[in-house]
PDB file of N, CA and C in Angstrom:
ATOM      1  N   UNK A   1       0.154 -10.146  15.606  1.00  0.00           N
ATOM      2  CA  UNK A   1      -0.163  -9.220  14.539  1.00  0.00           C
ATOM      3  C   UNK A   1       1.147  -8.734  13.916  1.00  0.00           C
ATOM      4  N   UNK A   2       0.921  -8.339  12.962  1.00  0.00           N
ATOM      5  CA  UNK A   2       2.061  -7.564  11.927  1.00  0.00           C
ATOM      6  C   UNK A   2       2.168  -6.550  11.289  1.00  0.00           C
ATOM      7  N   UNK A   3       2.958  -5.353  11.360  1.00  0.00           N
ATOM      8  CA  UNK A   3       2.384  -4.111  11.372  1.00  0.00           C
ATOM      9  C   UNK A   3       3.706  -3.645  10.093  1.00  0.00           C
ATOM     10  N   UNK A   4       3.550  -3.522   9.250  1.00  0.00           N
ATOM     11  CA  UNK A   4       4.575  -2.694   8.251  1.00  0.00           C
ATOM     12  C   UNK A   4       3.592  -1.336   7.942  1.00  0.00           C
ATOM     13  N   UNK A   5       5.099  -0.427   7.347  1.00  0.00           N
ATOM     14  CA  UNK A   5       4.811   0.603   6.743  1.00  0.00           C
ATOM     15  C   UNK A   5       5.453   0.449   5.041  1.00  0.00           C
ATOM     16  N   UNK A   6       4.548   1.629   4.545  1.00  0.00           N
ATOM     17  CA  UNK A   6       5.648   2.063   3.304  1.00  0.00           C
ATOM     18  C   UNK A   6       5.199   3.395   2.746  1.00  0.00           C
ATOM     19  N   UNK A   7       6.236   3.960   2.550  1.00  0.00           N
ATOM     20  CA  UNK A   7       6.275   5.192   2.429  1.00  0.00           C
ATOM     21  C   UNK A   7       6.379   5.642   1.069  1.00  0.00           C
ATOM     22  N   UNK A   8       5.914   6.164   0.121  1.00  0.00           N
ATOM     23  CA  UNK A   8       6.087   5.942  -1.308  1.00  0.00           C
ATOM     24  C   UNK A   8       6.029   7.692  -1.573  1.00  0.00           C
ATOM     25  N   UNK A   9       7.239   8.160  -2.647  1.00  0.00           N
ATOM     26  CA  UNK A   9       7.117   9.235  -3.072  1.00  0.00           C
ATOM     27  C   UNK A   9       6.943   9.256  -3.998  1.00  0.00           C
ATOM     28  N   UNK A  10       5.623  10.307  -4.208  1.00  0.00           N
ATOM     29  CA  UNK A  10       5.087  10.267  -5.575  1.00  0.00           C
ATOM     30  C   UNK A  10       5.462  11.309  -6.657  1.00  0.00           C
ATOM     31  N   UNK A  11       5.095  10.780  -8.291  1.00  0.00           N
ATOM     32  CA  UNK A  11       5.473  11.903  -8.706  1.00  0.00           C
ATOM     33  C   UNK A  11       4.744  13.394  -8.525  1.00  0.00           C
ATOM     34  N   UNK A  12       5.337  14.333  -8.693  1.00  0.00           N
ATOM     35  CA  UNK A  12       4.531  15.462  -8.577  1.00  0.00           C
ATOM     36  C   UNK A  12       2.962  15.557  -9.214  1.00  0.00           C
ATOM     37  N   UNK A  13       2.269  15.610  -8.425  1.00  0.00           N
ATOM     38  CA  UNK A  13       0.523  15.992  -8.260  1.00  0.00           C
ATOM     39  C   UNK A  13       0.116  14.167  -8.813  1.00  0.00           C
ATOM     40  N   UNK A  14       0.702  13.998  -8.306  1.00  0.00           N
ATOM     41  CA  UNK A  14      -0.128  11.957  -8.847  1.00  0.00           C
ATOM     42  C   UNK A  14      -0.324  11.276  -7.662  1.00  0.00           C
ATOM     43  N   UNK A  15      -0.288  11.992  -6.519  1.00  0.00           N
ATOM     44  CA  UNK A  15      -0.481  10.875  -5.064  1.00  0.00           C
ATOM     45  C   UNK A  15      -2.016  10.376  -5.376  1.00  0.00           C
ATOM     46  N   UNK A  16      -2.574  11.409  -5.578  1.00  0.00           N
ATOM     47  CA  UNK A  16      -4.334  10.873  -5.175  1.00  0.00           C
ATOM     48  C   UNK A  16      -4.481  10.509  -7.012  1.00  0.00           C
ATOM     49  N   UNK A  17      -4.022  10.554  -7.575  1.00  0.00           N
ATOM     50  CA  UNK A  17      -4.304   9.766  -8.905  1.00  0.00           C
ATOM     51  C   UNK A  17      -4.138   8.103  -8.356  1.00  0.00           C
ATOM     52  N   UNK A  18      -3.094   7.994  -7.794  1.00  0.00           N
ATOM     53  CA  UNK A  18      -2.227   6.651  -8.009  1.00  0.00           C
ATOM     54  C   UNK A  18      -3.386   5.819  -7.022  1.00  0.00           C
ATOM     55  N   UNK A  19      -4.301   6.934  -5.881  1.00  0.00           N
ATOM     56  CA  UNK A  19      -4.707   6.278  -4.349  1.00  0.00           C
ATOM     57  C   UNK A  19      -6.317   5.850  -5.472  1.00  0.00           C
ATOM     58  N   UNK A  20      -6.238   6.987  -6.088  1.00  0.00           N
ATOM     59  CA  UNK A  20      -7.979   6.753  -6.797  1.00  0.00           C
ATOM     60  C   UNK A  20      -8.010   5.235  -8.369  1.00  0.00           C
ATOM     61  N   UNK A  21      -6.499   5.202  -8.413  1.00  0.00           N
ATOM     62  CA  UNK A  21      -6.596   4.064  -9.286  1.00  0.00           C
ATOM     63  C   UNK A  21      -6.586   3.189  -8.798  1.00  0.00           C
ATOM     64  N   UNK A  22      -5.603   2.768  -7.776  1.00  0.00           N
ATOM     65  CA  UNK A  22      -6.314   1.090  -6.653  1.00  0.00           C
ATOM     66  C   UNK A  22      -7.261   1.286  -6.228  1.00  0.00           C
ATOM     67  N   UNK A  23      -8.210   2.289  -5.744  1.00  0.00           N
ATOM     68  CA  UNK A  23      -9.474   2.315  -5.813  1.00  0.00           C
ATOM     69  C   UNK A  23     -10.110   1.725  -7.093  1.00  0.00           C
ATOM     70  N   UNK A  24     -10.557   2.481  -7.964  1.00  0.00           N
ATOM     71  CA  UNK A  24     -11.155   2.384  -9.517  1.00  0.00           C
ATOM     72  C   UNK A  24     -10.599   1.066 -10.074  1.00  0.00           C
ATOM     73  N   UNK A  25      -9.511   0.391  -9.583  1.00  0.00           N
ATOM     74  CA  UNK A  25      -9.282  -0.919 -10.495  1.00  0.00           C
ATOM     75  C   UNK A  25      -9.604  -2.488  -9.320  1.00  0.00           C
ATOM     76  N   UNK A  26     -10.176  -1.951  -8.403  1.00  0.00           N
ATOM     77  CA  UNK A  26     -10.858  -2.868  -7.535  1.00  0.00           C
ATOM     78  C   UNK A  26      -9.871  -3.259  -6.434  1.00  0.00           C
ATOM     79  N   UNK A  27      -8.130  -3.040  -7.082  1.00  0.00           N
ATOM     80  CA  UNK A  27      -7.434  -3.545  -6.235  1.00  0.00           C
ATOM     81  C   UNK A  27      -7.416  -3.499  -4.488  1.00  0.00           C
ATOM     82  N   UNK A  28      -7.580  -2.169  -3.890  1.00  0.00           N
ATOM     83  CA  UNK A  28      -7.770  -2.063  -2.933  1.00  0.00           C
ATOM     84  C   UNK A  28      -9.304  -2.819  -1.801  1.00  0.00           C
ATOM     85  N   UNK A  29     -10.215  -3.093  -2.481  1.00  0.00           N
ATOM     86  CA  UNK A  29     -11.127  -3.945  -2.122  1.00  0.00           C
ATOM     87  C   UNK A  29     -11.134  -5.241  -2.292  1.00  0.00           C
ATOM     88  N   UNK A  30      -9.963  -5.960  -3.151  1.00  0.00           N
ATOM     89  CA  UNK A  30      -9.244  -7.222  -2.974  1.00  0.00           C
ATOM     90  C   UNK A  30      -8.388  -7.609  -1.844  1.00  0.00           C
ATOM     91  N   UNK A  31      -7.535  -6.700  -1.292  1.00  0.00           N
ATOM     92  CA  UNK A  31      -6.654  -6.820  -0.640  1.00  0.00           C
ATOM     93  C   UNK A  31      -7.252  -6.871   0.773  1.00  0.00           C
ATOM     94  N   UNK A  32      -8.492  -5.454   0.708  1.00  0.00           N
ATOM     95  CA  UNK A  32      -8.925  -5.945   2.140  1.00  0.00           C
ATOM     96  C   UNK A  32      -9.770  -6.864   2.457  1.00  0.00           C
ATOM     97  N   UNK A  33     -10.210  -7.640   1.474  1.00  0.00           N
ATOM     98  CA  UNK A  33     -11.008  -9.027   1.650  1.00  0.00           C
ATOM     99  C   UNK A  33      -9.843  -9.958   1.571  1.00  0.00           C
ATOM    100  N   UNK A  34      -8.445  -9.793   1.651  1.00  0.00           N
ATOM    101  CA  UNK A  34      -7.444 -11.074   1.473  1.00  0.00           C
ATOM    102  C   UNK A  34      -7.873 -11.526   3.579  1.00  0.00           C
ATOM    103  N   UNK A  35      -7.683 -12.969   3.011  1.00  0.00           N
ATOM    104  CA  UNK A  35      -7.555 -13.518   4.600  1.00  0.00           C
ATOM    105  C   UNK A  35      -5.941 -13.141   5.195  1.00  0.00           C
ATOM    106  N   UNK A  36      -6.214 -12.772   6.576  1.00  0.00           N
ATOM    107  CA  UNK A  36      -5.683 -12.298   7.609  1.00  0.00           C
ATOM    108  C   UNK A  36      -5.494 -10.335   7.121  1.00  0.00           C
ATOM    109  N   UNK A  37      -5.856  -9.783   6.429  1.00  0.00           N
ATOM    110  CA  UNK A  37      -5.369  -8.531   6.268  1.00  0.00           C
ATOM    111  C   UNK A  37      -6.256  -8.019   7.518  1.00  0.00           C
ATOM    112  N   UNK A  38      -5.733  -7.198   8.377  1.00  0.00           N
ATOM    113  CA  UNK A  38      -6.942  -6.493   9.609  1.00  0.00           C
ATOM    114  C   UNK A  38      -7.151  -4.975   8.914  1.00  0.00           C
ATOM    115  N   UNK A  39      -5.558  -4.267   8.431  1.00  0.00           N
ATOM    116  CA  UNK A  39      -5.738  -2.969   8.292  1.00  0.00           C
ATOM    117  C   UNK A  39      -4.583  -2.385   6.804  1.00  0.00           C
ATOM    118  N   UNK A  40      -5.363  -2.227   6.084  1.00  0.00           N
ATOM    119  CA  UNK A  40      -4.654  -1.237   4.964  1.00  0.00           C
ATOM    120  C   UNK A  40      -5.027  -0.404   4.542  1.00  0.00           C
ATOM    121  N   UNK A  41      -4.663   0.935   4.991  1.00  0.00           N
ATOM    122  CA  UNK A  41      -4.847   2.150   4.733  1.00  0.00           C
ATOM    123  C   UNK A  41      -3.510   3.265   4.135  1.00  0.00           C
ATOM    124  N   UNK A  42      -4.158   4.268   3.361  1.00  0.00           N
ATOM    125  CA  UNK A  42      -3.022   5.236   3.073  1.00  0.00           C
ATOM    126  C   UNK A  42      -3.345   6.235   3.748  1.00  0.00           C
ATOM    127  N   UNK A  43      -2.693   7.187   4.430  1.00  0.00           N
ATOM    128  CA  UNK A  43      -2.221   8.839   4.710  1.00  0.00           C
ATOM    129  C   UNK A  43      -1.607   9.072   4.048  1.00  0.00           C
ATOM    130  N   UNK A  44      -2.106  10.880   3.952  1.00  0.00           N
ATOM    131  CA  UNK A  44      -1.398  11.631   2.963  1.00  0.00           C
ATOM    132  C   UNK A  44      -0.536  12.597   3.916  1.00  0.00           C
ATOM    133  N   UNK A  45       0.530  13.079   3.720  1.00  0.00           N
ATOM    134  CA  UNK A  45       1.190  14.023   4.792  1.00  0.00           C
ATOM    135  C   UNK A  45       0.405  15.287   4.291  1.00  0.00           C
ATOM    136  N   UNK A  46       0.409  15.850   5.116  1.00  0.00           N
ATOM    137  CA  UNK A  46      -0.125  17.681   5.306  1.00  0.00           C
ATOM    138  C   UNK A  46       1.014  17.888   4.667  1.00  0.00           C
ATOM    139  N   UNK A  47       2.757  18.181   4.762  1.00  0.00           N
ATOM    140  CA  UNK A  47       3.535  19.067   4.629  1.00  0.00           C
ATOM    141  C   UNK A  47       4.521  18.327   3.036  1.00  0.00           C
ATOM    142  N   UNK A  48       3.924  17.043   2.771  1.00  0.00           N
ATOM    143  CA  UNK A  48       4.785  16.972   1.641  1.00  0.00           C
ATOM    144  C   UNK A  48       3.887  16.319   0.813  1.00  0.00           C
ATOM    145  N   UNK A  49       3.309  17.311  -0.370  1.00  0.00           N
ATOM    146  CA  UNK A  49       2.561  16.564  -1.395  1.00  0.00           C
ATOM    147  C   UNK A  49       2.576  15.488  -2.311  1.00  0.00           C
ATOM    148  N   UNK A  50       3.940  15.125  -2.202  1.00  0.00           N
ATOM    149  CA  UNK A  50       4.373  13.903  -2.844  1.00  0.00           C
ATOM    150  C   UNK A  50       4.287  12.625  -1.881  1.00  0.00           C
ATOM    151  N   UNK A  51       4.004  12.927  -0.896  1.00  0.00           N
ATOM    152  CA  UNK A  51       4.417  11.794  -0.018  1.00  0.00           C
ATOM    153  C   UNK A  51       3.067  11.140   0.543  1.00  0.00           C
ATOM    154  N   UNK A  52       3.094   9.259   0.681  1.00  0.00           N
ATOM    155  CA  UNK A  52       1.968   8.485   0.919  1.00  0.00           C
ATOM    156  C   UNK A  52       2.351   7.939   1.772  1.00  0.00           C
ATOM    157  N   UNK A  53       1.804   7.049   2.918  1.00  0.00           N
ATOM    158  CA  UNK A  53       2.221   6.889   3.667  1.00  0.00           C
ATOM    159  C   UNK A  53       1.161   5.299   3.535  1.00  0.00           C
ATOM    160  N   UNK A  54       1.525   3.864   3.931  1.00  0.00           N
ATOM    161  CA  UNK A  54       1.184   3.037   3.493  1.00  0.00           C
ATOM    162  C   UNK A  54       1.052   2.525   4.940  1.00  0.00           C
ATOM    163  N   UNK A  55      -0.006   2.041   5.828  1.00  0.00           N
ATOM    164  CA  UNK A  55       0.145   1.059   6.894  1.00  0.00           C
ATOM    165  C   UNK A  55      -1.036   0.116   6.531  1.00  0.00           C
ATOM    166  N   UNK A  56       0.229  -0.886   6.998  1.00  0.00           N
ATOM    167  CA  UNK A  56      -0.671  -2.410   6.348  1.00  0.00           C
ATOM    168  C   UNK A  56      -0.674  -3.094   8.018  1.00  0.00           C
ATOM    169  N   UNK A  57      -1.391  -3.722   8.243  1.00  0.00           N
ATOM    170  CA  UNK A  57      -1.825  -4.862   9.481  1.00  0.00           C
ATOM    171  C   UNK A  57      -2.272  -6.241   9.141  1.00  0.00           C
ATOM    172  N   UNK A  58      -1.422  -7.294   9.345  1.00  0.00           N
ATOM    173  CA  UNK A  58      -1.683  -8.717   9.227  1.00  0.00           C
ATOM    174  C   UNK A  58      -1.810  -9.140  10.290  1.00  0.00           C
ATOM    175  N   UNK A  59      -2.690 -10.813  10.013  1.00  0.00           N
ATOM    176  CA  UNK A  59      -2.575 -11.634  11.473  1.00  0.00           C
ATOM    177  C   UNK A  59      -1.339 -11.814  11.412  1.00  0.00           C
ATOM    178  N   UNK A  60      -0.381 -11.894  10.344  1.00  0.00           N
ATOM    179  CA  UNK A  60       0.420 -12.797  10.307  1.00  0.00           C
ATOM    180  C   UNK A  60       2.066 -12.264   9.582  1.00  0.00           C
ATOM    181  N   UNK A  61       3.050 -12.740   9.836  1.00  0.00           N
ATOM    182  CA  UNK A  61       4.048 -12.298   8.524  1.00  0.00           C
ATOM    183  C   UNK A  61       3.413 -12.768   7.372  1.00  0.00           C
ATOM    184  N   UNK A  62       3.661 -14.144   7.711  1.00  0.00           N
ATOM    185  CA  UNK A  62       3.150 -15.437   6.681  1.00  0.00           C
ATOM    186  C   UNK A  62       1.604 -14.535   5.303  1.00  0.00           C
ATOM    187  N   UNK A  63       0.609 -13.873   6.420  1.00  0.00           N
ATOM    188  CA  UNK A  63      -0.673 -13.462   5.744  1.00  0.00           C
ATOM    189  C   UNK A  63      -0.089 -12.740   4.694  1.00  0.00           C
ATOM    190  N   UNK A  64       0.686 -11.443   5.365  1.00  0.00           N
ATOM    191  CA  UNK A  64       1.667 -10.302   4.449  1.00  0.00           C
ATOM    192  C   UNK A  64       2.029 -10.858   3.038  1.00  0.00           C
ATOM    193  N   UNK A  65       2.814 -12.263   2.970  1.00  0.00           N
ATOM    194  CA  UNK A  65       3.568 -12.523   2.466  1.00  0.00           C
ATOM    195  C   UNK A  65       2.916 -13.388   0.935  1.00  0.00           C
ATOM    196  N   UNK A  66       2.096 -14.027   1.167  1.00  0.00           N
ATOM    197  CA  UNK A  66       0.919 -14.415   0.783  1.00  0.00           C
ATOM    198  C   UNK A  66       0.142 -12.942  -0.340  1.00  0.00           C
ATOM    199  N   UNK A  67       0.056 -11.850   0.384  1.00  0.00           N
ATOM    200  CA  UNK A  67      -0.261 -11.036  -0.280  1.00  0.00           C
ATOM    201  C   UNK A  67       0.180 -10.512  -1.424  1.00  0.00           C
ATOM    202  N   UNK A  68       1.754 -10.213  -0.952  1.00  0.00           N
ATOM    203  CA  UNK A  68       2.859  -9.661  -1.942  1.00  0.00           C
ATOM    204  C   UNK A  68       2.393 -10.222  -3.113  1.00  0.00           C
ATOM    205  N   UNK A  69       2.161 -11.793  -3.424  1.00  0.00           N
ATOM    206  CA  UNK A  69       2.197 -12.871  -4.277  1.00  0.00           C
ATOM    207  C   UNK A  69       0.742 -12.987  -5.382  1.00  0.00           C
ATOM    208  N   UNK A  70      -0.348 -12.050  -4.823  1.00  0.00           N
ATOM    209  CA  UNK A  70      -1.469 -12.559  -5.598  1.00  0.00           C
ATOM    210  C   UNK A  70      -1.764 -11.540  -6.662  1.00  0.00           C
ATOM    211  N   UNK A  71      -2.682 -12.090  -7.455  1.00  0.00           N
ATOM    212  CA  UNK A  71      -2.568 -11.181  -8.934  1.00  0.00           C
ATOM    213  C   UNK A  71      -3.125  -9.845  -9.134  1.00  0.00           C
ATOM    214  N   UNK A  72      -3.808  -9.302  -8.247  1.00  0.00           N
ATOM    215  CA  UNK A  72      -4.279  -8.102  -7.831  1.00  0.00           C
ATOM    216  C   UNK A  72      -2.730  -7.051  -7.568  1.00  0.00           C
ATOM    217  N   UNK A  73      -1.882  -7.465  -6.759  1.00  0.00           N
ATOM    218  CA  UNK A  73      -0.780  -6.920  -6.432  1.00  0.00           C
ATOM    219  C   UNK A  73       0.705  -7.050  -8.171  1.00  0.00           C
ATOM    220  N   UNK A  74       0.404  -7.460  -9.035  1.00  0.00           N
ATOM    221  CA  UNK A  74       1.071  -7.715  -9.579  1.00  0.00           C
ATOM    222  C   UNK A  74       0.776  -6.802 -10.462  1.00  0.00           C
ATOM    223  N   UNK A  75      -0.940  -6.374 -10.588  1.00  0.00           N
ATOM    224  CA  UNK A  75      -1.292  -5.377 -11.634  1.00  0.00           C
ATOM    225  C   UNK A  75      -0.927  -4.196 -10.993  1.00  0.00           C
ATOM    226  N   UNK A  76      -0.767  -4.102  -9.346  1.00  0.00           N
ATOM    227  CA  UNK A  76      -0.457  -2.759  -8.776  1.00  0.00           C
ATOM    228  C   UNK A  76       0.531  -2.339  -8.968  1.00  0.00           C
ATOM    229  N   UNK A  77       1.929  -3.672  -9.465  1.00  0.00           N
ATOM    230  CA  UNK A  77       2.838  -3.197 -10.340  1.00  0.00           C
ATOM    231  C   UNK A  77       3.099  -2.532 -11.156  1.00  0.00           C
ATOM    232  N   UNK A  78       2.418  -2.777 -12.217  1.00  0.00           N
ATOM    233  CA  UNK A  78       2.228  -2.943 -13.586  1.00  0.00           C
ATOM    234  C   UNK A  78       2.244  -0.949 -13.606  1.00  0.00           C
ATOM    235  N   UNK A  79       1.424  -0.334 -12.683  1.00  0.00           N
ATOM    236  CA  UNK A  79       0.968   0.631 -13.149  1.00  0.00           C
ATOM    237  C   UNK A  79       1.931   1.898 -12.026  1.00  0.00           C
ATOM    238  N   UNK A  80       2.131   0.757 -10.972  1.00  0.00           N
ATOM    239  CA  UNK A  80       2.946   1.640  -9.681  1.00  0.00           C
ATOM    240  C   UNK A  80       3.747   2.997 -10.311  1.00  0.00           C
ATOM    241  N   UNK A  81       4.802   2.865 -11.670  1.00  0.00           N
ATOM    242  CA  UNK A  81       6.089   3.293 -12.002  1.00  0.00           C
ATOM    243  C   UNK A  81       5.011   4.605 -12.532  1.00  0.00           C
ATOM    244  N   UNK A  82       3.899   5.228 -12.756  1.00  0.00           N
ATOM    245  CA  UNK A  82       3.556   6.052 -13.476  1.00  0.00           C
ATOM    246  C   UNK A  82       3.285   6.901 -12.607  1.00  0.00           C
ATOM    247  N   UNK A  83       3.370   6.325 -11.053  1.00  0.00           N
ATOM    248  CA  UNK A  83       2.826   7.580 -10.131  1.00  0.00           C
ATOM    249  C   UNK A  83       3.654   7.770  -8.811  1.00  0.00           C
ATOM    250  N   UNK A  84       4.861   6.509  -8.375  1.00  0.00           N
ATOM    251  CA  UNK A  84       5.446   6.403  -7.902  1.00  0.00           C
ATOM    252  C   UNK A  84       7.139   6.631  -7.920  1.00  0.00           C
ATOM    253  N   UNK A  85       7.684   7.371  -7.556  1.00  0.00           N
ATOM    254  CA  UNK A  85       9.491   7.112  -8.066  1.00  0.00           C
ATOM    255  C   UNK A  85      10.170   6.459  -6.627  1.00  0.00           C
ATOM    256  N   UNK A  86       9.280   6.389  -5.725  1.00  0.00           N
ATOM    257  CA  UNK A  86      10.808   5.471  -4.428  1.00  0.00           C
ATOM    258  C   UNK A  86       9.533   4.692  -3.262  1.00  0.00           C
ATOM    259  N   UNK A  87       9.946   3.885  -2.820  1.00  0.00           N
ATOM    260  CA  UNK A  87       9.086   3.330  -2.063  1.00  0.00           C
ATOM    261  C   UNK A  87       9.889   2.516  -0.881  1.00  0.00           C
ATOM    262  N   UNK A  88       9.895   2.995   0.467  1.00  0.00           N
ATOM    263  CA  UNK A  88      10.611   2.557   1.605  1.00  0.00           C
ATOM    264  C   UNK A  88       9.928   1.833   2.754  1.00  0.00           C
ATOM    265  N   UNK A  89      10.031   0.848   2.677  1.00  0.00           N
ATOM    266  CA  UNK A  89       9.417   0.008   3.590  1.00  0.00           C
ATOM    267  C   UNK A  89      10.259  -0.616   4.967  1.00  0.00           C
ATOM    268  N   UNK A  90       9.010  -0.642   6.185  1.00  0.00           N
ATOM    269  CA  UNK A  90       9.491  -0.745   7.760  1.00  0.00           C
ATOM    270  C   UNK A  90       8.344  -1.809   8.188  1.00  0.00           C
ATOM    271  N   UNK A  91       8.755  -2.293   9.259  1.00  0.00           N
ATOM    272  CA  UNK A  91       7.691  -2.586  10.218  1.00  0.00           C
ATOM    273  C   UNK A  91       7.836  -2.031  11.307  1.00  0.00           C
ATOM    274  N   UNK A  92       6.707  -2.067  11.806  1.00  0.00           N
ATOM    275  CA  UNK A  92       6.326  -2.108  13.263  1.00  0.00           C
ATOM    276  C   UNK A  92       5.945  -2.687  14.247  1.00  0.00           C
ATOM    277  N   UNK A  93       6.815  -2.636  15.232  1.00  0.00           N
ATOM    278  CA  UNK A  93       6.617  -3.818  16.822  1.00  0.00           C
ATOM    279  C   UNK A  93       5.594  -2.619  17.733  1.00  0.00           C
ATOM    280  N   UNK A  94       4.156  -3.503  17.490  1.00  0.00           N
ATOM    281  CA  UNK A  94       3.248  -2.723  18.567  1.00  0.00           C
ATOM    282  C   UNK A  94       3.290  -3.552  20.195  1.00  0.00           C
ATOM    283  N   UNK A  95       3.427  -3.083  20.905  1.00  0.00           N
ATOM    284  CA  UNK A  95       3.168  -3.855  21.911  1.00  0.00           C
ATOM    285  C   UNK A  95       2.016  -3.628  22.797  1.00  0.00           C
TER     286      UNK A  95
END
């Protein structure tokens, strides 16, 4: 399995705009029907309103990578810069 994070700071009062537009533009119900995705979910922090918290779960790097690439994720581009200003990405070794 394959476990990344990403941490995205949003602009002021646009976290749950930005979470309700990959909702509303289908994207997020693409991604979790992509083959190998197990888990993509957002948290919101309690103590910083700008802040999202992104954990994604693949079978695979390879699945991940595959993802980055499809056209659903390209429109999540397109619109990211209106609600997002920094985005820091990790993985995680579960054992």
């Amino acid at each position: 399995m394959y476990t990344i994070y990403v941490k995205f700071t949003c602009l002021p009062q646009r976290r749950e705009d930005f979470i309700e537009k990959v909702k509303l533009t289908g994207i997020l119900d693409a991604i979790r029907k992509e083959n190998g995705c197990i888990k993509y979910d957002y948290y919101l922090s309690e103590k910083d309103p700008n802040e999202l918290l992104l954990i994604e779960q693949w079978e695979s790097k390879q699945h991940q990578q595959i993802h980055i690439n499809q056209p659903h994720m390209e429109t999540l581009r397109e619109f990211k810069g209106n609600y997002i200003t920094n985005t820091v990405l990790g993985e995680i070794e579960l054992l």
